[in-house]
Protein backbone atom coordinates (compact mmCIF):
# COMPACT_ATOMS: atom_id res chain seq x y z
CA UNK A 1 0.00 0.00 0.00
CA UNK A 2 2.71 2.71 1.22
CA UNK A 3 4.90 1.47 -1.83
CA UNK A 4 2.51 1.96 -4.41
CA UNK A 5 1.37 5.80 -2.61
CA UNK A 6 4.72 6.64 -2.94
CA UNK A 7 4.96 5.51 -6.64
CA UNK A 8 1.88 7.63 -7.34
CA UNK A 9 3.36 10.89 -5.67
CA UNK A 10 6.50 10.95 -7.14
CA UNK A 11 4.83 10.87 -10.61
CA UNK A 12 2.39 13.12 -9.60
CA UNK A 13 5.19 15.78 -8.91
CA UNK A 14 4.32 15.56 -4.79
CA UNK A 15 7.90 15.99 -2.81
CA UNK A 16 8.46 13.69 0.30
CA UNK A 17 11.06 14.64 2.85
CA UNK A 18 13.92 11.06 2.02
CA UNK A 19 13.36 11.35 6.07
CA UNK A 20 9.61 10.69 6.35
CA UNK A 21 8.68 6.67 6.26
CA UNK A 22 5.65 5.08 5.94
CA UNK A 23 4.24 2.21 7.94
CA UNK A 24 1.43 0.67 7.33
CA UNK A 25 -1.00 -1.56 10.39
CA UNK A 26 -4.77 -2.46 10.84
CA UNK A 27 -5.51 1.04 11.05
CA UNK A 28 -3.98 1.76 7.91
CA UNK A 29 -0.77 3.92 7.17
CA UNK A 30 0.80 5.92 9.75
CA UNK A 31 3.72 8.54 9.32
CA UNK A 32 7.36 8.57 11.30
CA UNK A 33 10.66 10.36 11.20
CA UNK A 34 13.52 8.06 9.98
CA UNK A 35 16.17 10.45 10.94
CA UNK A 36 15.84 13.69 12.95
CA UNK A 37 14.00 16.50 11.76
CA UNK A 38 14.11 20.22 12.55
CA UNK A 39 11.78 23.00 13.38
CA UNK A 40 10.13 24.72 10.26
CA UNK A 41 11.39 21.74 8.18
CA UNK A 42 9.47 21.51 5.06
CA UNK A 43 8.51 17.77 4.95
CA UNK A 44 5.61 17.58 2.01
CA UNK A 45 5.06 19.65 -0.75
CA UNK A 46 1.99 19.26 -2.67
CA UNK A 47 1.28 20.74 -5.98
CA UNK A 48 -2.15 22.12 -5.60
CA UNK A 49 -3.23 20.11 -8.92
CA UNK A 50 -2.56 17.25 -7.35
CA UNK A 51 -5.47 17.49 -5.06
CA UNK A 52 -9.15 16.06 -5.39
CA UNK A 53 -11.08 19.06 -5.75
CA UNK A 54 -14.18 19.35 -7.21
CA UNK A 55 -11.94 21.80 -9.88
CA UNK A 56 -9.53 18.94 -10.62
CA UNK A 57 -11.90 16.17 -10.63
CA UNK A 58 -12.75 14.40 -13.74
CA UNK A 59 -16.22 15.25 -13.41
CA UNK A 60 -15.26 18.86 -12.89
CA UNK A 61 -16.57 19.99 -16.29
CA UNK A 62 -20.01 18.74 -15.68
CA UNK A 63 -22.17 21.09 -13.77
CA UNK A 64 -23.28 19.64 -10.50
CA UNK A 65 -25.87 21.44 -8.24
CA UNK A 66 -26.92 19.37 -4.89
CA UNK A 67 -29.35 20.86 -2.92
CA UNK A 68 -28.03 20.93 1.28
CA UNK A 69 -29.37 22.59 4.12
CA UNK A 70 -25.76 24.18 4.90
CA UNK A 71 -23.13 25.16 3.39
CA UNK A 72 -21.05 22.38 4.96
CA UNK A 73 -23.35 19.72 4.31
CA UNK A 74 -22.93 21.09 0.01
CA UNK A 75 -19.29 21.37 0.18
CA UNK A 76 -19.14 17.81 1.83
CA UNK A 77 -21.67 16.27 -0.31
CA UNK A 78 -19.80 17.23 -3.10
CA UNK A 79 -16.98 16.38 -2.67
CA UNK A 80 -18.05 13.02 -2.23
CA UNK A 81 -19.49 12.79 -5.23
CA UNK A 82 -16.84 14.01 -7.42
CA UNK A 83 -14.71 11.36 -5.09
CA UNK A 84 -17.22 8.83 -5.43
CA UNK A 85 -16.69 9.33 -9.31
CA UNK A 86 -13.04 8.72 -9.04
CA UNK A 87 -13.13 5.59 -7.25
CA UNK A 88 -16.00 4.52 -9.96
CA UNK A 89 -13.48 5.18 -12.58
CA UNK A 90 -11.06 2.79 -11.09
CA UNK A 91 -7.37 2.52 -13.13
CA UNK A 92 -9.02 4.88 -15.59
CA UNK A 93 -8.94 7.32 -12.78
CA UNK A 94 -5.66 9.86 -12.55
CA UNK A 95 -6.29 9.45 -8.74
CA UNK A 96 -6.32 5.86 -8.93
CA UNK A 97 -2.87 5.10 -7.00
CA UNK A 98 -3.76 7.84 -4.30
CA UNK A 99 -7.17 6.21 -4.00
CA UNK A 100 -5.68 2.64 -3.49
CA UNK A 101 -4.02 4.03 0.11
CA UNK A 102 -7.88 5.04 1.29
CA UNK A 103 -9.70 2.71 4.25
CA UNK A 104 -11.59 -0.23 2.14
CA UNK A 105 -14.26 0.09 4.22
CA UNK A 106 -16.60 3.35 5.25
CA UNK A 107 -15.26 4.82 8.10
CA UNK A 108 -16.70 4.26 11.41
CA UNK A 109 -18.10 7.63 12.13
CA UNK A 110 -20.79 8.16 14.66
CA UNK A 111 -23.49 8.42 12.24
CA UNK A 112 -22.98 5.40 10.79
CA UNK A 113 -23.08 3.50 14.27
CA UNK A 114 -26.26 4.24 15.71
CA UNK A 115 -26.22 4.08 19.25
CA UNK A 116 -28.06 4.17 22.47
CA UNK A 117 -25.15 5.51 24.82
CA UNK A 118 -24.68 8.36 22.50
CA UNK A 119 -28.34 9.56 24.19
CA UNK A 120 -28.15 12.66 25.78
CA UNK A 121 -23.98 13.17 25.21
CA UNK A 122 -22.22 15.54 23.20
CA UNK A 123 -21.96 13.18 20.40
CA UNK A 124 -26.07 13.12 20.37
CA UNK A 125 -25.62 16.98 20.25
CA UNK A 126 -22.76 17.02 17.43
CA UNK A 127 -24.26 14.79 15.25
CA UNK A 128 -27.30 17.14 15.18
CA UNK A 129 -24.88 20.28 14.27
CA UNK A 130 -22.56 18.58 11.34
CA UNK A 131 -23.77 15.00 10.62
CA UNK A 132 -25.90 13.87 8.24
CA UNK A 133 -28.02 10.90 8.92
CA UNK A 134 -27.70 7.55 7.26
CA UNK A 135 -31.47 7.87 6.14
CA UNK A 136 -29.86 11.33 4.62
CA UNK A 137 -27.49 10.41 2.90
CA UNK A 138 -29.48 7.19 1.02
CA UNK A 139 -31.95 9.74 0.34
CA UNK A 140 -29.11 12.04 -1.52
CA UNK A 141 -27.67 9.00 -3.01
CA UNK A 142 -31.11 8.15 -4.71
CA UNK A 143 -32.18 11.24 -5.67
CA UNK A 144 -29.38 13.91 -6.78
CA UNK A 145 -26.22 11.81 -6.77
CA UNK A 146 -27.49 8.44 -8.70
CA UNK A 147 -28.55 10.53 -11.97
CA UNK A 148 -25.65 12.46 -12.00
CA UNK A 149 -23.18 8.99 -12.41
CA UNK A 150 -25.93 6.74 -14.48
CA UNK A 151 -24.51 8.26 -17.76
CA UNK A 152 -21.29 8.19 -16.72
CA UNK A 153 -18.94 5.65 -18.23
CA UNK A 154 -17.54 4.08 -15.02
CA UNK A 155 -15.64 0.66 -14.78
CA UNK A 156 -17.18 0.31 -11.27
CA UNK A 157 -21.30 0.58 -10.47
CA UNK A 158 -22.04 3.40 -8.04
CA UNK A 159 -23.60 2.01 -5.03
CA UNK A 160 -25.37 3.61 -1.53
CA UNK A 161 -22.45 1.55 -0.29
CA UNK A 162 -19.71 3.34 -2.22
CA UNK A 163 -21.24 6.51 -1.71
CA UNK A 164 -21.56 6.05 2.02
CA UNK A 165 -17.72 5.15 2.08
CA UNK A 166 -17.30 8.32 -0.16
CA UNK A 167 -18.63 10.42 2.08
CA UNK A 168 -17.17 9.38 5.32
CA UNK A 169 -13.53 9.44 3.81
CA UNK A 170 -14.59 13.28 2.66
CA UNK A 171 -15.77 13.85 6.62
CA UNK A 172 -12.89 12.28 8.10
CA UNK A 173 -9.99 13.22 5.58
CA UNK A 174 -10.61 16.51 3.69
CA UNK A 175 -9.36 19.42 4.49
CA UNK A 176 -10.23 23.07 2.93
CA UNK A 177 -7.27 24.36 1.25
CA UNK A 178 -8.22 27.94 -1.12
CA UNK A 179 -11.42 29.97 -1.85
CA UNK A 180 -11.17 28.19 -5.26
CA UNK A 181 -10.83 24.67 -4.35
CA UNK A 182 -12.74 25.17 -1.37
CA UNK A 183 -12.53 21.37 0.12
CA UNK A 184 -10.17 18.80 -0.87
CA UNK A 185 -8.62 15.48 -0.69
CA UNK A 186 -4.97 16.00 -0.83
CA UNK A 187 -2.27 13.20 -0.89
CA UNK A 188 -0.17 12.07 1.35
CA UNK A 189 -1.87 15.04 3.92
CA UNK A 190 -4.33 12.92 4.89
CA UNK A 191 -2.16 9.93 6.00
CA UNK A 192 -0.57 12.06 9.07
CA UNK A 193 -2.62 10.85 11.99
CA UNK A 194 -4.49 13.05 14.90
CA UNK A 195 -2.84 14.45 17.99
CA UNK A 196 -3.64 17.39 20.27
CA UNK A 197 -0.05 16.85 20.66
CA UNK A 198 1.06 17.44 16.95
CA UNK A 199 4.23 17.82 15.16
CA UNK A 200 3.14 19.24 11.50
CA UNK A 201 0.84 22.02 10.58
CA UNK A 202 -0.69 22.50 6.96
CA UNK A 203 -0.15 25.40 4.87
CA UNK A 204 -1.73 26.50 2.10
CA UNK A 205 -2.55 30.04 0.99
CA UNK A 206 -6.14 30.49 0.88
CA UNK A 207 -6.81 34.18 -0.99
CA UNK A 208 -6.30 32.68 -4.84
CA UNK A 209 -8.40 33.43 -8.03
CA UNK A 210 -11.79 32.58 -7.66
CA UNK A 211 -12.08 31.93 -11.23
CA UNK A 212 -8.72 29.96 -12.02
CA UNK A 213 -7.11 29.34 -8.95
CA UNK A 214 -3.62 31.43 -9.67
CA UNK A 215 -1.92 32.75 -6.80
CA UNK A 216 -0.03 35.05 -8.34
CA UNK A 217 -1.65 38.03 -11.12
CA UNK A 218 -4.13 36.59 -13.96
CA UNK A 219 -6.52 37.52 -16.83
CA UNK A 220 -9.20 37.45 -13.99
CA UNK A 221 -7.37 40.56 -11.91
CA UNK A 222 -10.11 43.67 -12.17
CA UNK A 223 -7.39 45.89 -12.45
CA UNK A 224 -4.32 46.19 -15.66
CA UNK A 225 -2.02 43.51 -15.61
CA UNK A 226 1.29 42.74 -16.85
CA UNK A 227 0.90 39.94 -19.37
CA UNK A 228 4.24 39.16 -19.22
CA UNK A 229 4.12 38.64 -15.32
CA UNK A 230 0.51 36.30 -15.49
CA UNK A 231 0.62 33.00 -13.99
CA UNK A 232 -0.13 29.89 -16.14
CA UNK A 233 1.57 27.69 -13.94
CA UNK A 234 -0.73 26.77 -10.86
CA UNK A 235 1.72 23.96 -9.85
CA UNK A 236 3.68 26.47 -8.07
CA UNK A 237 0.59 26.89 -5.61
CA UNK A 238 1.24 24.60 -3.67
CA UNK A 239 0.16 22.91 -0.03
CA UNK A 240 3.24 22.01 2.78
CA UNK A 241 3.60 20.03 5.92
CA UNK A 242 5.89 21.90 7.71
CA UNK A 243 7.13 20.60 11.30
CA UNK A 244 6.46 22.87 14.15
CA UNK A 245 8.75 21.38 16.68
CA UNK A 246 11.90 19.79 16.22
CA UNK A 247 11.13 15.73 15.73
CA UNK A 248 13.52 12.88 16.67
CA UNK A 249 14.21 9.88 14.68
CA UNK A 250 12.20 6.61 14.82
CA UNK A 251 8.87 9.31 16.20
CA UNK A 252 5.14 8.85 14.70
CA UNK A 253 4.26 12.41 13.29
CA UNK A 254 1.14 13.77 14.13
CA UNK A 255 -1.07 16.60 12.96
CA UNK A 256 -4.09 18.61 14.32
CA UNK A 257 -7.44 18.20 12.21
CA UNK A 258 -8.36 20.84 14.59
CA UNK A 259 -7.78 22.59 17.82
CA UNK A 260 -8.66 21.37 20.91
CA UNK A 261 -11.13 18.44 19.43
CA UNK A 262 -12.67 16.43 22.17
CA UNK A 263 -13.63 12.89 21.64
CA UNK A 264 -17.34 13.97 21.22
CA UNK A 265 -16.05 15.62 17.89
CA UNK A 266 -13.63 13.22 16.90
CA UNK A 267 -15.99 10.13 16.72
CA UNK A 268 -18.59 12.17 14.77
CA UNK A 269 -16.25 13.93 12.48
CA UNK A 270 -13.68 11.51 12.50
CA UNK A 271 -14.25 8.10 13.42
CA UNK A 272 -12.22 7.18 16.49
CA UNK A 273 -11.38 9.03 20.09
CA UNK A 274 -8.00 9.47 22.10
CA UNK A 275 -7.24 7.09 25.20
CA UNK A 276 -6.63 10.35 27.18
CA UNK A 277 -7.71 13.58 25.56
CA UNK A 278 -7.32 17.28 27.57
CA UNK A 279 -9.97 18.89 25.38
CA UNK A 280 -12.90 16.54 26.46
CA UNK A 281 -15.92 18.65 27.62
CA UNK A 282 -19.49 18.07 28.74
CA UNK A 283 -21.68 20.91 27.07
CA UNK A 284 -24.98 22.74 26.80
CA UNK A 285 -25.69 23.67 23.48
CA UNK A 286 -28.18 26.23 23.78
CA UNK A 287 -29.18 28.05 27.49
CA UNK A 288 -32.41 26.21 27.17
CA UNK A 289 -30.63 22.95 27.41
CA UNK A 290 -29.57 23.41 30.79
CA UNK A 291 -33.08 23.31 32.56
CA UNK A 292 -35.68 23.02 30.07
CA UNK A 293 -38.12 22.42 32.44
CA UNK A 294 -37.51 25.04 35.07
CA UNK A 295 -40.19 27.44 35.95
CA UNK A 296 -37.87 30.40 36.15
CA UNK A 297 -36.00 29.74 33.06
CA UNK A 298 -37.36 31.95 30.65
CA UNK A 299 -36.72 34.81 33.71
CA UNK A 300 -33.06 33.39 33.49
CA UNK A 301 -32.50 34.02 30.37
CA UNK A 302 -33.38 37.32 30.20
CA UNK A 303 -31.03 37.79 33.11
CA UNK A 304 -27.83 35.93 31.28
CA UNK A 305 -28.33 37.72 28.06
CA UNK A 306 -29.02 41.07 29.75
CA UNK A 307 -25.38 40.93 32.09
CA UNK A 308 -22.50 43.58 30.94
CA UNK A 309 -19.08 42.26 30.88
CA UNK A 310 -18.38 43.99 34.18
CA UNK A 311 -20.90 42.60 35.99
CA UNK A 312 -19.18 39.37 34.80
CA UNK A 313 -15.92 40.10 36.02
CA UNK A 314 -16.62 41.36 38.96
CA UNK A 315 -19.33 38.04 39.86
CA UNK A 316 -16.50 35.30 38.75
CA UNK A 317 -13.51 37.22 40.40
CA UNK A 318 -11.61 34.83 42.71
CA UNK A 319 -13.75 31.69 41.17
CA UNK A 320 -12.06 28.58 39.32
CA UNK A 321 -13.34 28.58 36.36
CA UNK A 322 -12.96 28.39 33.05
CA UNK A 323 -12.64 31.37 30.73
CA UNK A 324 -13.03 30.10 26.63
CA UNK A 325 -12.79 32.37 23.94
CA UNK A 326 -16.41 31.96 23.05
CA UNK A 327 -17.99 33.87 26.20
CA UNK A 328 -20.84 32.25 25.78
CA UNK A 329 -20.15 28.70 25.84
CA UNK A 330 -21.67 26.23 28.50
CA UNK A 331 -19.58 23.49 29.40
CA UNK A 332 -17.57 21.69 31.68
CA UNK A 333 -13.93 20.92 31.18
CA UNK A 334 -11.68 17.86 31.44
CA UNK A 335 -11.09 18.68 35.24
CA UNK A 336 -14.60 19.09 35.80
CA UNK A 337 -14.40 23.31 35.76
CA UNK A 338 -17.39 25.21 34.51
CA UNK A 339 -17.18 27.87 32.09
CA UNK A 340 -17.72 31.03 33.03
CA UNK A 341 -20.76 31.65 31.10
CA UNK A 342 -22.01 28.30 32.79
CA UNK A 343 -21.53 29.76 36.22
CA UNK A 344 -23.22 32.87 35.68
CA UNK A 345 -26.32 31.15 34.16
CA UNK A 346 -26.92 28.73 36.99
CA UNK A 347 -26.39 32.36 38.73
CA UNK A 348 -28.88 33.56 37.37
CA UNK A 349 -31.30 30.75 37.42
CA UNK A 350 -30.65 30.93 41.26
CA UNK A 351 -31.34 34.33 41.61
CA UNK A 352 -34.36 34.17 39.45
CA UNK A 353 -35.67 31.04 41.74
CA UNK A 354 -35.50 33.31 44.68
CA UNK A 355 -37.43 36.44 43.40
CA UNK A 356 -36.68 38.42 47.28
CA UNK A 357 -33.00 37.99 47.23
CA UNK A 358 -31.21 40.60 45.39
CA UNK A 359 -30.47 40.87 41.93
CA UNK A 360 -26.43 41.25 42.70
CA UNK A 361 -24.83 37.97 41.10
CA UNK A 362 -21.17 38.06 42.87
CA UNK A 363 -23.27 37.38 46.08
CA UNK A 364 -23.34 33.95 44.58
CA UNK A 365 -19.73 33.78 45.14
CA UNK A 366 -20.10 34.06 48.92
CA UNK A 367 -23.48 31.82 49.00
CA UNK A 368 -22.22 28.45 47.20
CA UNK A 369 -25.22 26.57 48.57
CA UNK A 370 -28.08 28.44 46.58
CA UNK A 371 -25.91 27.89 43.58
CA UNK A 372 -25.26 24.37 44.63
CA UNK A 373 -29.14 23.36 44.65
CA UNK A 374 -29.42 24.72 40.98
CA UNK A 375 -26.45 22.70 40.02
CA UNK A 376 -27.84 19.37 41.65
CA UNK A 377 -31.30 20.08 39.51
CA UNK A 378 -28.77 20.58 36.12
CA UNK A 379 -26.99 17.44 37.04
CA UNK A 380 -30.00 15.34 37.71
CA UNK A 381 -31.53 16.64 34.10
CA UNK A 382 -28.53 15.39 32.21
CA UNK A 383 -28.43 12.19 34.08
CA UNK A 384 -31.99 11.79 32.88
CA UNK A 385 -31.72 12.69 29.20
CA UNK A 386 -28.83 9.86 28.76
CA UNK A 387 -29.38 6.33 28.36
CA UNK A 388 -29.41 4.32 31.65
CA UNK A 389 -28.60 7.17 33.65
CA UNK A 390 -29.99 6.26 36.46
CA UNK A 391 -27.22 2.99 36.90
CA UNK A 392 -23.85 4.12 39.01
CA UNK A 393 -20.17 4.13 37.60
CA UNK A 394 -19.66 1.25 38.97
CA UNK A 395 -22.26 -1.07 37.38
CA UNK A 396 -22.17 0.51 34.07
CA UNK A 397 -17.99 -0.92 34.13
CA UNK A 398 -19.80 -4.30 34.80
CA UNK A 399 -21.52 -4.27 31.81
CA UNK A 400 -20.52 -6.80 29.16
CA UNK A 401 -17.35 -6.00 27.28
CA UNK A 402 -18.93 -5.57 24.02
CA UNK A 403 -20.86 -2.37 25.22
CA UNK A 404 -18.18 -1.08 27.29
CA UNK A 405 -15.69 -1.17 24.94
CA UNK A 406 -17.43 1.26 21.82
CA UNK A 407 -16.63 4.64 21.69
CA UNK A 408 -20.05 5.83 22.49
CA UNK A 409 -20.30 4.24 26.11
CA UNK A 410 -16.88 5.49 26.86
CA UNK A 411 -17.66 9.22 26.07
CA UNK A 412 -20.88 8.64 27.44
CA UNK A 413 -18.83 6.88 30.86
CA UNK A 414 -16.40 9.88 30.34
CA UNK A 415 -19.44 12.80 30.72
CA UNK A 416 -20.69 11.04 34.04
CA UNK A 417 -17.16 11.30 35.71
CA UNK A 418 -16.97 14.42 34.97
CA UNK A 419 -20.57 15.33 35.78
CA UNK A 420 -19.91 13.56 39.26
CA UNK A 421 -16.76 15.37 40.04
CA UNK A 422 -18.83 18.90 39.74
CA UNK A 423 -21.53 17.71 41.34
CA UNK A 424 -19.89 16.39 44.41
CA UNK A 425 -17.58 19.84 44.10
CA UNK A 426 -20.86 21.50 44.60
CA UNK A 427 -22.42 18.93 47.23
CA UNK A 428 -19.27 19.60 49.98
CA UNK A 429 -20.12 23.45 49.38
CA UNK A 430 -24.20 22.94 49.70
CA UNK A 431 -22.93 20.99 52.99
CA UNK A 432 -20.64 23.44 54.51
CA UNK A 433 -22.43 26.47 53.58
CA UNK A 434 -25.31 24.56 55.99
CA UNK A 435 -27.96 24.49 53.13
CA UNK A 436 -30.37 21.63 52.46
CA UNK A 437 -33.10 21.35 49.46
C-alpha cells in the first residue's frame, strides 16, 4: 500500500522529505521520522493540482448542483461525489494510485453506528450540528447523486455503499485548502494521523483566483495587468507540511485536524477518540438545554443575556473557572471546571428562583449553597436525558465487554465522571455552607 502511494506521488510531482517513512497496520498507514527533523522543516510539498477538488476532478466539467441545508453539508456532499466518481473510474482514474491508500471500508463515524449511549452526550448533540443521517445520505444517493453517475462511463457501479464510504472518507480526511478549491482530498496530507499533541501544521494560501485558482496576477485581476508577469503555472501553488517542533528519529508524526477536538467531535467527524484527551468537555448547546423544564428559566434568560461584561468580572472574580474564547459557551472541562458563562447562568437561574433575594450575582460567590441546589437540579436533568442514567459508575464498568468497549459508552462513561466530580464539588459546598433542598 505505502509502496505503491509513494509511486503515485513521485509521478504526480508531490515531494516527500527522504526522512519521512511510511508504515502501514490495521488502522492503515501511519507517518514517522527516519532520521531527525528540525523545526520549520518543510517535509511535504503538494502541488495544488494534485489534489481532489471538485476543480480537478474528472467530473469537474459537468455542472453539479446538490441541494443541502448548509453550506457544509454542500461542500461535503460534493466532494463526495466528485470522489465517489473517481473511485468509480477505477485505473481509468488519474487518482487511482492515491485512491488505493484510502480505508476499504466506510469509516466508522458516529453516524454510521447508531447508538443508544450516545443519548443525551455531546456526540447526540454534534451529530445534530454537522452530521448527516444515514437515512440522509441514502436519500441524496437516490435522488441527486445516482442521476448524475448513471450516464457516466464508469468501470465500477455506483452504489449507496460506495457513496456512504465516499462520504465518510470526505468527513474524516478533507481538508479546505483555497477559496477556489474550497474542500479537498490531498495526498499524502491525509495519512498524518491526529494528535492534540502534533508535530506538522498544513499550509496553504487560501486568498487565490476565484475563477482559475492562480496565486499570483491573472486575466481574472479587475485591475491592468502585466501579461508578461501572469501566472499559467498553478503547480507552483502549492500545499506544505511543515514541522512545528523539532522531531527525533524513529517518532510517529502527528497533525491537528483541529484545535482542541474532544472525543465527542472526533468520533462524529472523524471516526475514532483518544485514550486520554485534555480537550474533552461536557456541554450545553443552547441556554435552554440546561433546565428546560424550570419554571424560572425563561426569567433566566433574560437575566444571562441582559449581564454587561463587568458585571461578569466582577461576579467570577476569585472563582475557578474556566474562561473560553467563546464567552458564551456552557460546558464543563476535562477537570470538571465550569465555564464562566455556565456559572453565571446557573447564577442567574438561582437568583431568578429566589425572586426576594437581590439581583447582585457576585453574592453567589459568597453563598455556594443556593448555587449548589441549581447545580444538583442541572446534574440530575442530564443524568436523565442519557441512556441508563440512572445505573452508578460502577455497574455501568460491569456491563458486558462488548458495550463497554465502543466509543459511544466510553464518552458517554467519560461525561458522568466528569458530571460527578462537579456535582460532588458543589455537594461539599451545599454541605458546609449549611444548606439543604
Amino acid at each position: 500500500m505505502s509502496g505503491e502511494l509513494l509511486a503515485w506521488l513521485r509521478t504526480a510531482g508531490v515531494k516527500v522529505d527522504d526522512r519521512l517513512a511510511l508504515r502501514s497496520d490495521e488502522t492503515g498507514l501511519t507517518v514517522f521520522a527516519s532520521h531527525a527533523i528540525a523545526l520549520h522543516d518543510i517535509l511535504v510539498t503538494i502541488p495544488k493540482s494534485c489534489v481532489l477538488s471538485r476543480r480537478t476532478s474528472s467530473l469537474s466539467s459537468t455542472p453539479v448542483k446538490l441541494e443541502q441545508s448548509s453550506e457544509s453539508h454542500q461542500a461535503a456532499v460534493t466532494l463526495a461525489l466528485h470522489l465517489l466518481h473517481e473511485q468509480c473510474m477505477a485505473e481509468q482514474s488519474r487518482f487511482h494510485g492515491y485512491l488505493q491508500s484510502m480505508p476499504k471500508d466506510a469509516v466508522p463515524l458516529a453516524t454510521f453506528e447508531p447508538n443508544e449511549w450516545s443519548q443525551g452526550t455531546d456526540v447526540e448533540h454534534h451529530l445534530h450540528e454537522r452530521s448527516l443521517s444515514l437515512e440522509q445520505l441514502d436519500t441524496l444517493f437516490r435522488d441527486q447523486i445516482l442521476p448524475i453517475l448513471r450516464d457516466a462511463s464508469l468501470t465500477i457501479r455506483p452504489t449507496c455503499k460506495l457513496f456512504r464510504r465516499a462520504y465518510s472518507l470526505v468527513a474524516s480526511r478533507a481538508f479546505h485548502i483555497d477559496q477556489y478549491h474550497g474542500l479537498a482530498m490531498v495526498p499524502m496530507a491525509d495519512v498524518f494521523n491526529h494528535s492534540a499533541e502534533s508535530q506538522v501544521v498544513m499550509q496553504s494560501d487560501h486568498i487565490v483566483c476565484l475563477q482559475c485558482g492562480a496565486l499570483f496576477e491573472c486575466e481574472h485581476d479587475e485591475l491592468p495587468t502585466d501579461p508578461d508577469v501572469i501566472s499559467q503555472d498553478h503547480a507552483t501553488d502549492t500545499v506544505d507540511m511543515i514541522a512545528t517542533s523539532p522531531i527525533a528519529a524513529g517518532q510517529e508524526i502527528f497533525n491537528s485536524y483541529a484545535p482542541r477536538l474532544s472525543n465527542a467531535q472526533l468520533y462524529v467527524g472523524y471516526g475514532f477518540t483518544l485514550d486520554i484527551n485534555p480537550h474533552d468537555r461536557v456541554t450545553w448547546p443552547t441556554p435552554r438545554n440546561l433546565l428546560p423544564d424550570e419554571a424560572s428559566s425563561s426569567r433566566a434568560l433574560a437575566l444571562w443575556r441582559s449581564v454587561q461584561t463587568a458585571e461578569i468580572q466582577s461576579a467570577v472574580a476569585g472563582l475557578d473557572l474556566v474562561h473560553d474564547e467563546d464567552t458564551s459557551a456552557l460546558f464543563l472541562d476535562s477537570d470538571a471546571r465550569m465555564s464562566a458563562s455556565l456559572w453565571l447562568l446557573l447564577a442567574c437561574h438561582a437568583q431568578t428562583a429566589d425572586q426576594t433575594s437581590s439581583q447582585d450575582l457576585s453574592l453567589l460567590s459568597r453563598e455556594p449553597g443556593r448555587l449548589a441546589s441549581i447545580c444538583d437540579k442541572v446534574y440530575q436533568a442530564r443524568l436523565a436525558s442519557m441512556h441508563n442514567g440512572g445505573l452508578s459508575v460502577e455497574q455501568l464498568l460491569a456491563l458486558p465487554e462488548a458495550q463497554i468497549t465502543h466509543h459511544a459508552f466510553q464518552i458517554a462513561l467519560n461525561e458522568r465522571l466528569l458530571l460527578q466530580a462537579w456535582h460532588a464539588e458543589w455537594g461539599t459546598q451545599r454541605h458546609t455552607d449549611g444548606c439543604t433542598e
